[in-house]
Protein backbone atom coordinates (compact mmCIF):
# COMPACT_ATOMS: atom_id res chain seq x y z
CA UNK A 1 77.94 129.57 111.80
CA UNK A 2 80.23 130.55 113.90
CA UNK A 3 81.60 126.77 115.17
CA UNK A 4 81.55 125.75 112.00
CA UNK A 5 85.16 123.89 110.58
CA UNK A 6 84.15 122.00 107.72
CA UNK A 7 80.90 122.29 105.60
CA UNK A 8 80.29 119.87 102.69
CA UNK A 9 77.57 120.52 99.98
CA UNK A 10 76.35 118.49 97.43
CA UNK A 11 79.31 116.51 97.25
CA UNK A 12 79.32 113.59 94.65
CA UNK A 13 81.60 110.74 93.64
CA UNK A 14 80.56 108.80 90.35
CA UNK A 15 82.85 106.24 88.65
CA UNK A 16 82.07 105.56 85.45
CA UNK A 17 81.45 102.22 83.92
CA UNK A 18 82.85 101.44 80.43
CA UNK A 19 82.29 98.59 78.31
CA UNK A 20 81.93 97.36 74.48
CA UNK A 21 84.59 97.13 72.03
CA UNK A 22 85.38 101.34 71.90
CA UNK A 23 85.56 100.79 75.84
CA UNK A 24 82.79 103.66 76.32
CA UNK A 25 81.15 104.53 79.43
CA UNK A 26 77.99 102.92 79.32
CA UNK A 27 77.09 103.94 83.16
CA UNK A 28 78.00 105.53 86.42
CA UNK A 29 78.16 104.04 90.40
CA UNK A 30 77.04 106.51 92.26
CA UNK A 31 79.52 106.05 95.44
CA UNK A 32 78.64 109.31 96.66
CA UNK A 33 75.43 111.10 95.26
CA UNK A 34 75.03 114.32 96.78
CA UNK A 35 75.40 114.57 100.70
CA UNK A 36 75.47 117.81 102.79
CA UNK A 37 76.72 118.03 106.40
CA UNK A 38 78.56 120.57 108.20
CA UNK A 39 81.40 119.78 111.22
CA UNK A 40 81.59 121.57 113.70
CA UNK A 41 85.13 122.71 115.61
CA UNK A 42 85.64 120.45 118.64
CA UNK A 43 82.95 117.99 117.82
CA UNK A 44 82.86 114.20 116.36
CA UNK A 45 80.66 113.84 113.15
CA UNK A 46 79.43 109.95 113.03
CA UNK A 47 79.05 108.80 109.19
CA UNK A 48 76.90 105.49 110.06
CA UNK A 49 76.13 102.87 107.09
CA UNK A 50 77.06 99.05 105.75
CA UNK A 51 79.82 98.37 103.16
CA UNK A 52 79.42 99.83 100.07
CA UNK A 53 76.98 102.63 100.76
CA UNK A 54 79.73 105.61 100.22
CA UNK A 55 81.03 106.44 103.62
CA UNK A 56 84.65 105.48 103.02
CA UNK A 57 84.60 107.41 100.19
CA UNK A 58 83.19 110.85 101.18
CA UNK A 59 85.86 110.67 103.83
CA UNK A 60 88.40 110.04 101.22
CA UNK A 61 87.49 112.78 99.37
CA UNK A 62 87.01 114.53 102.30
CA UNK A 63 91.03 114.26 102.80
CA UNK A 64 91.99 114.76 99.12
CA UNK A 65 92.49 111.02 98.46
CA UNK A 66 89.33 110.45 96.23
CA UNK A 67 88.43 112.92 93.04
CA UNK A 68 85.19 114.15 93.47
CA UNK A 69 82.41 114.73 90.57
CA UNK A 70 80.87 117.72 91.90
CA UNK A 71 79.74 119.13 94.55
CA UNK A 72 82.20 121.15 97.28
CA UNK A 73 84.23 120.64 100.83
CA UNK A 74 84.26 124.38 102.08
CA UNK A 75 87.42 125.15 104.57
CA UNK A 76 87.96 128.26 106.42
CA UNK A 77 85.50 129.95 103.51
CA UNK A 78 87.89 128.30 100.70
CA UNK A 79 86.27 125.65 98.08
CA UNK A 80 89.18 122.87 98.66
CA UNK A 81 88.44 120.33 96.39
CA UNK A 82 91.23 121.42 94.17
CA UNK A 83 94.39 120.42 94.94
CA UNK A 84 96.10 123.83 94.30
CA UNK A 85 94.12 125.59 96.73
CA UNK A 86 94.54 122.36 99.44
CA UNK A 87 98.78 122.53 98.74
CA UNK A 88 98.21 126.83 99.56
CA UNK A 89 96.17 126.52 102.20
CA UNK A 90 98.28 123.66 104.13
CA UNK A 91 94.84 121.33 104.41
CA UNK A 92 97.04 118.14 104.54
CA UNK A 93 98.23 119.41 107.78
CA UNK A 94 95.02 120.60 109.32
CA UNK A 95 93.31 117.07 107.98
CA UNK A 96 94.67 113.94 108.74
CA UNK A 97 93.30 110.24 108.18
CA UNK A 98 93.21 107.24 110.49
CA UNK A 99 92.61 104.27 108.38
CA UNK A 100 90.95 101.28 109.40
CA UNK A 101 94.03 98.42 108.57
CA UNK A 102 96.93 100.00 110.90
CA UNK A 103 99.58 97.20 109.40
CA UNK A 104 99.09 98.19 105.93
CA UNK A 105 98.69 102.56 106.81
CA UNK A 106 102.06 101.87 108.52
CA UNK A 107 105.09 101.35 106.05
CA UNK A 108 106.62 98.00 107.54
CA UNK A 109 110.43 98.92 106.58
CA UNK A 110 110.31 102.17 108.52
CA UNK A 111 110.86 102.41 112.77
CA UNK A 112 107.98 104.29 114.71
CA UNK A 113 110.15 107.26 115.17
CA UNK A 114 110.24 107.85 111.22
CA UNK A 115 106.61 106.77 110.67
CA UNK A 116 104.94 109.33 113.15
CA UNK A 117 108.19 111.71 112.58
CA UNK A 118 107.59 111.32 108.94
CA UNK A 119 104.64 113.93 108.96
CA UNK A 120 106.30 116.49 111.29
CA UNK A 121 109.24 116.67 109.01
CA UNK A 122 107.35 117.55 106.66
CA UNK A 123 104.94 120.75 108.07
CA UNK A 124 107.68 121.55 111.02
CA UNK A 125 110.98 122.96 111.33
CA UNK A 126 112.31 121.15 114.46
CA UNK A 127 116.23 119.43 114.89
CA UNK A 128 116.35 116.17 115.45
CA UNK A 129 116.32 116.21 119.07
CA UNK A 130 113.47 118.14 119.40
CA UNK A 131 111.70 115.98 116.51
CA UNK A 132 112.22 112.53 118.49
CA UNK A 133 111.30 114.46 122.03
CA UNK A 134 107.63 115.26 120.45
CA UNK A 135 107.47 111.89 119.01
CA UNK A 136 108.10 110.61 121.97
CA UNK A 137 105.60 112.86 123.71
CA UNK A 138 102.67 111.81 121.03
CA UNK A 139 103.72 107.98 122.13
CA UNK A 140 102.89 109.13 125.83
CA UNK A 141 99.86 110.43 125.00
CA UNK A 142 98.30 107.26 123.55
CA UNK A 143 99.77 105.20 125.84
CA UNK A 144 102.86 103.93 124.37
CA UNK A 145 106.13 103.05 126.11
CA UNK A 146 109.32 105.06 124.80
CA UNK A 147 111.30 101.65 123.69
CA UNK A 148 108.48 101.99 121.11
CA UNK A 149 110.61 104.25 118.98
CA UNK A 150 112.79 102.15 117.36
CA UNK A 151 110.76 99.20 116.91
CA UNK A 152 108.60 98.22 113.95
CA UNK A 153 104.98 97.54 113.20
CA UNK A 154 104.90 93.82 113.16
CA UNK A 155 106.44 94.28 116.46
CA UNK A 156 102.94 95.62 117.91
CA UNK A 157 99.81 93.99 118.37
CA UNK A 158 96.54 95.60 116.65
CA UNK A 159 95.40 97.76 119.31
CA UNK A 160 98.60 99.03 119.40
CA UNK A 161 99.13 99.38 115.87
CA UNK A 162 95.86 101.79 115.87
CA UNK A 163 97.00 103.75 118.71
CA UNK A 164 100.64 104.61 117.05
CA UNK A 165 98.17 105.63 113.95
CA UNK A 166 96.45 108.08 116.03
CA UNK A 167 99.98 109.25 117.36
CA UNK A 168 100.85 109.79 113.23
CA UNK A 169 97.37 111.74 113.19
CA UNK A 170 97.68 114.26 115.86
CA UNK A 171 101.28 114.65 114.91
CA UNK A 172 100.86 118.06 112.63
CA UNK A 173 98.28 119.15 115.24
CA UNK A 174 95.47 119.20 112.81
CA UNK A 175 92.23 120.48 113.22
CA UNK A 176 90.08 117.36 112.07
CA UNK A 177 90.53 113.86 111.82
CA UNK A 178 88.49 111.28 109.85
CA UNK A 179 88.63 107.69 111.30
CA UNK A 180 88.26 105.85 108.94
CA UNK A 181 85.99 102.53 111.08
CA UNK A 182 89.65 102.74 113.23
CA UNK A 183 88.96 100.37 115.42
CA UNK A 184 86.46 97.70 113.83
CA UNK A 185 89.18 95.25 113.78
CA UNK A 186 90.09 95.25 117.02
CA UNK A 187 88.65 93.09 119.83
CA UNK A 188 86.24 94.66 122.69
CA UNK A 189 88.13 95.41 124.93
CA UNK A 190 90.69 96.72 122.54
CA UNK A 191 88.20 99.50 121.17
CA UNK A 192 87.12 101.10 124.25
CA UNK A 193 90.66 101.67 125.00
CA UNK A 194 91.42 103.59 121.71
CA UNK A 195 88.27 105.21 121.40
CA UNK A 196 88.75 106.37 125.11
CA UNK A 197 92.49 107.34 124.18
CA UNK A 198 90.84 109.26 121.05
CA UNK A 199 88.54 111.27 123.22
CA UNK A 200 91.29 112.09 125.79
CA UNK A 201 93.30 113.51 122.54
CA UNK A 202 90.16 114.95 121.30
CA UNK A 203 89.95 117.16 124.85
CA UNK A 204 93.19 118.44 124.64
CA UNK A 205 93.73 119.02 121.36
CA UNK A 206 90.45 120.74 120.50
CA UNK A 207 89.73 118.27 117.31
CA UNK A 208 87.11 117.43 115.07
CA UNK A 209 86.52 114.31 114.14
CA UNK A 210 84.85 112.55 111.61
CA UNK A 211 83.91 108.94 112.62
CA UNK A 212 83.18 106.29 110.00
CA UNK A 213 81.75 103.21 111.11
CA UNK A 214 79.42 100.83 110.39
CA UNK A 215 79.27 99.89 114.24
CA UNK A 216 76.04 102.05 115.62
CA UNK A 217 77.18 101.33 119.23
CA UNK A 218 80.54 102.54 118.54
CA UNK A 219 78.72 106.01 117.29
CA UNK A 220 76.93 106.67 120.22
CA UNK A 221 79.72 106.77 122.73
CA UNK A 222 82.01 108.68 120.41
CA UNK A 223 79.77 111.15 118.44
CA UNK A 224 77.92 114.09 118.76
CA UNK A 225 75.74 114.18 115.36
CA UNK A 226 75.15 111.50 113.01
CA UNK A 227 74.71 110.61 109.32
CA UNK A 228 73.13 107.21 108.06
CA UNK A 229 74.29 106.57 104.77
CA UNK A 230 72.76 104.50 102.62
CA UNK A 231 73.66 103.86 98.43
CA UNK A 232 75.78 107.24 98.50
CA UNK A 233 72.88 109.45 100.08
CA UNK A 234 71.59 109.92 103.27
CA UNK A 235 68.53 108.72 104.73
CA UNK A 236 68.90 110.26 107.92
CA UNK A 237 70.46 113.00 109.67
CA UNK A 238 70.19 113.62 113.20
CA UNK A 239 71.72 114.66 117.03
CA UNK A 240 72.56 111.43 119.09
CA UNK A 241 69.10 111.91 120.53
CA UNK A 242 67.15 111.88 117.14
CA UNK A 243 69.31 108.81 115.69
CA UNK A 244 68.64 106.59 119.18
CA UNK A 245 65.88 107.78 120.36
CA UNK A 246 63.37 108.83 117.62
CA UNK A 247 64.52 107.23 114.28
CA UNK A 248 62.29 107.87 111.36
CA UNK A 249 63.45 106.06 108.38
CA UNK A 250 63.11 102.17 108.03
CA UNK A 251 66.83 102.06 107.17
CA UNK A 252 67.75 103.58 110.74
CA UNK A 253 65.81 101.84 112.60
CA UNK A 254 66.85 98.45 110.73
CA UNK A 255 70.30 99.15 111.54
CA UNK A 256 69.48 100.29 115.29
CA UNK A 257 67.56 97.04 115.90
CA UNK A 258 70.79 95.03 114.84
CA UNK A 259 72.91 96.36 117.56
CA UNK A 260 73.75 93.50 119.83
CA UNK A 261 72.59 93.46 123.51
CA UNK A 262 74.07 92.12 126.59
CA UNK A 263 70.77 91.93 128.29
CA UNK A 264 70.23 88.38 128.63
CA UNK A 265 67.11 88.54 131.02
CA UNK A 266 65.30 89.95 127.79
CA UNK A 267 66.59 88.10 124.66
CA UNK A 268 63.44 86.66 123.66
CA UNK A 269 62.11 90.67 123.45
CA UNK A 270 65.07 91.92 121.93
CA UNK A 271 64.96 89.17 119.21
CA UNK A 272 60.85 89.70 118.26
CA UNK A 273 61.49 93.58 118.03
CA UNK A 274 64.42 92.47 115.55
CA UNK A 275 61.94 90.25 113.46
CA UNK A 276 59.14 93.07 113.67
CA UNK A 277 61.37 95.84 112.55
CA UNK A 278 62.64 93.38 109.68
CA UNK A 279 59.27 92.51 109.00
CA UNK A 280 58.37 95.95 108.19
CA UNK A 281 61.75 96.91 106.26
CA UNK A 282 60.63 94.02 104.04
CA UNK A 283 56.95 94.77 103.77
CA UNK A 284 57.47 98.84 103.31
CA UNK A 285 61.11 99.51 102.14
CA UNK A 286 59.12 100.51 98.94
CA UNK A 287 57.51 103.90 100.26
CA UNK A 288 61.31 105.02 101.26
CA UNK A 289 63.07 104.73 98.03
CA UNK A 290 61.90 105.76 94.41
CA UNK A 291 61.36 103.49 91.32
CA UNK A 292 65.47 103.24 90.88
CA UNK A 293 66.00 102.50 94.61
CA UNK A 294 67.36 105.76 94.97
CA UNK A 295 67.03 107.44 98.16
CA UNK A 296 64.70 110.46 98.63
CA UNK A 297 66.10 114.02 99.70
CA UNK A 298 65.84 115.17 103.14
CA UNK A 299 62.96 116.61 104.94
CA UNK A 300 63.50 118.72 107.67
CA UNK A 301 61.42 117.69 110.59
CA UNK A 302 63.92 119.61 113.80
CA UNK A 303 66.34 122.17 113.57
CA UNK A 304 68.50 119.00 113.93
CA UNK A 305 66.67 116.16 112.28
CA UNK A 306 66.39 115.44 109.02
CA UNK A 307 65.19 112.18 107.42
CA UNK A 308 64.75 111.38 103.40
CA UNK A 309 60.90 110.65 103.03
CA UNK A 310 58.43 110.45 100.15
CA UNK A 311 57.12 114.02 99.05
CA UNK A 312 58.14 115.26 102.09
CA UNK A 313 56.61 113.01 104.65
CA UNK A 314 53.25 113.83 103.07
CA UNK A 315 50.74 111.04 102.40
């Protein structure tokens, strides 16, 4: 594929659980179990799924800040998961991390100018001068006033916090980002303004992005595909249409039906779809996992859709 940027296969994440007197591994968690998506150049890539089902940690390993088991994350044809090859090929520069605490991502000793110039020293040959002039330029772009320089981060607020994090991001001009649920602690109003800010950066920097949340409202205004995760797999795989609009798997549409809504006028009929849909998660959650819980593999039911059914979907 010609768009392609990033293509993951099989990757897995186990940590392995030790116990008894020789301190032996006894077992594994299975953080991430095998997942395969591909992102394309330009586009945003929504990893969708509640705490602890491995969505953090495929983008950390994603970025080369979690060892994976197995499994690889294919860049530019090259099999990065080794460090060696990541230091040659400069992938810390092309893939940077948003994370979703800005105060503690953001050393608290160090000004704004030497947090976002920090990474731009590092990857760039520039004087001084012309380091602090694109510093100052990245500020700009997410909305930041120049006097932000030599201030530090307790000096911000949260929303403003994120936004110099994005600023630190784009600073290498990388070609994909993974947002790490970047704006989950930030109120309403807060969000839409650094999502928006992300998309504007997202335009004119050509970037990927991939977008870890556990917010599915947050997903579909920022992403173009979308991954539900669920115990380190995926149960679902889909366009924005497919997630929204024609969910297959129990899990999905659990997580769709807990979206709030604003609609006041039809409360009552939002709430009784919520019980129905919770109601059936309950009664059939069985017939979409096997005898260990685990989820099943994919099925292929679109050239865009794929959802993790029994045998295939076949009664």
């Amino acid at each position: 594929m010609t768009d392609e940027l990033l293509r993951i296969e099989d990757l897995k994440v186990h940590y392995p659980i030790r116990s008894g007197f020789f301190n032996r591994v006894t077992d594994f968690v299975y953080a991430v179990d095998g997942v395969d998506f591909i992102i394309e150049k330009g586009k945003t890539y929504g990893l969708v799924g509640e705490s602890g089902s491995g969505k953090s940690t495929t983008g950390k390993a994603i970025v080369g800040l979690e060892k994976t088991t197995g499994g690889k994350i294919v860049y530019n044809g090259q099999d990065v998961t080794k460090k060696s090859i990541r230091h040659k090929m400069n992938y810390n520069k092309d893939v940077q991390m948003i994370f979703q605490d800005s105060m503690s991502s953001l050393n608290p000793k160090k000004r704004i100018i030497d947090i976002i110039g920090e990474p731009i020293h590092n990857f760039e040959r520039l004087s001084d001068q012309e380091e602090k002039t694109k510093v100052k330029r990245l500020l700009d772009i997410v909305g930041m006033p120049s006097d932000a320089l030599y201030k530090y981060p307790h000096e911000f607020s949260g929303g403003q916090r994120q936004r110099i994090g994005v600023a630190r991001a784009v600073a290498t001009n990388p070609k994909l980002i993974v947002a790490d649920e970047p704006v989950s602690a930030l109120d309403l109003s807060v969000q839409a303004q650094v999502l928006n800010f992300m998309k504007q950066i997202q335009q004119e920097f050509g970037l990927s992005y991939l977008f870890i949340s556990h917010d599915l409202g947050v997903v579909k205004h920022m992403c173009d595909n979308i991954a539900i995760m669920y115990k380190g797999r995926f149960v679902e795989i889909g366009s924005r249409d497919d997630i929204y609009n024609h969910p297959q798997h129990i899990y999905t549409k659990r997580l769709l039906s807990a979206i709030p809504r604003i609609d006041v006028e039809h409360r009552d009929e939002h709430m009784e779809k919520r019980r129905e849909v919770e109601k059936e998660y309950q009664e059939h959650q069985k017939d979409y996992y096997d005898e260990n819980g685990r989820v099943f593999d994919l099925t292929k039911l679109s050239p865009t859709h794929q959802v993790a059914l029994k045998n295939g979907g076949v009664k």
